[in-house]
Protein backbone atom coordinates (compact mmCIF):
# COMPACT_ATOMS: atom_id res chain seq x y z
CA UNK A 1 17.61 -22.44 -7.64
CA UNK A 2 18.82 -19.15 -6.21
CA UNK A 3 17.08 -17.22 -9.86
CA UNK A 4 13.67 -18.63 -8.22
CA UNK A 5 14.44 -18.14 -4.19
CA UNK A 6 14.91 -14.60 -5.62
CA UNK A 7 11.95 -14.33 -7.51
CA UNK A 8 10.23 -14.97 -4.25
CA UNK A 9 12.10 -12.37 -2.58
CA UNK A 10 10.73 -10.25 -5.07
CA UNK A 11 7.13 -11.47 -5.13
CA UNK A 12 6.84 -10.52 -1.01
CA UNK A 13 8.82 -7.47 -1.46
CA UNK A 14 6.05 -6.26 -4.17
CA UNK A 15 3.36 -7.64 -1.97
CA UNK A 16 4.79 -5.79 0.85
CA UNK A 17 4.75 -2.54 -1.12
CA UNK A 18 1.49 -3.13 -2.03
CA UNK A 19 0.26 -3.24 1.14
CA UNK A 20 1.76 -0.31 2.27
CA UNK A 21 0.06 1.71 -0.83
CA UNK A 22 -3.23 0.70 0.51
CA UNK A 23 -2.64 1.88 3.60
CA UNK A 24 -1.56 4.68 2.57
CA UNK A 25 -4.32 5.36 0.36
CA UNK A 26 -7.10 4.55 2.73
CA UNK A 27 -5.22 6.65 5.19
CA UNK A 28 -5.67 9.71 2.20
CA UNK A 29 -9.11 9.00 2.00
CA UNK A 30 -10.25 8.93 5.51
CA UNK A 31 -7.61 12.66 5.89
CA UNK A 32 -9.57 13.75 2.37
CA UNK A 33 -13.27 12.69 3.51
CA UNK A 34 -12.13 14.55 7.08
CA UNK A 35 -11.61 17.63 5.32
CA UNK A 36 -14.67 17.28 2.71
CA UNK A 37 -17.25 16.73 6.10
CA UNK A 38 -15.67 19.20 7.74
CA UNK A 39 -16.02 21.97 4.78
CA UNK A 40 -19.92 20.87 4.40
């Protein structure tokens, strides 16, 4: 039992992380697409 409440653990953490990466990324993107507008 406490192998597969850990498991779990680990499944949100990674979701968590994941999350975070996409924000990050789309947070990139709009900075990057900022600077590309502004250049044009």
């Amino acid at each position: 039992m406490p192998y597969r409440y850990s498991f779990i653990v680990l499944q949100d953490n990674i979701r968590n992380i994941v999350a975070c990466g996409r924000d990050l990324t789309t947070e990139l993107d709009k900075k990057f697409s900022n600077l590309s507008f502004s250049h044009y």
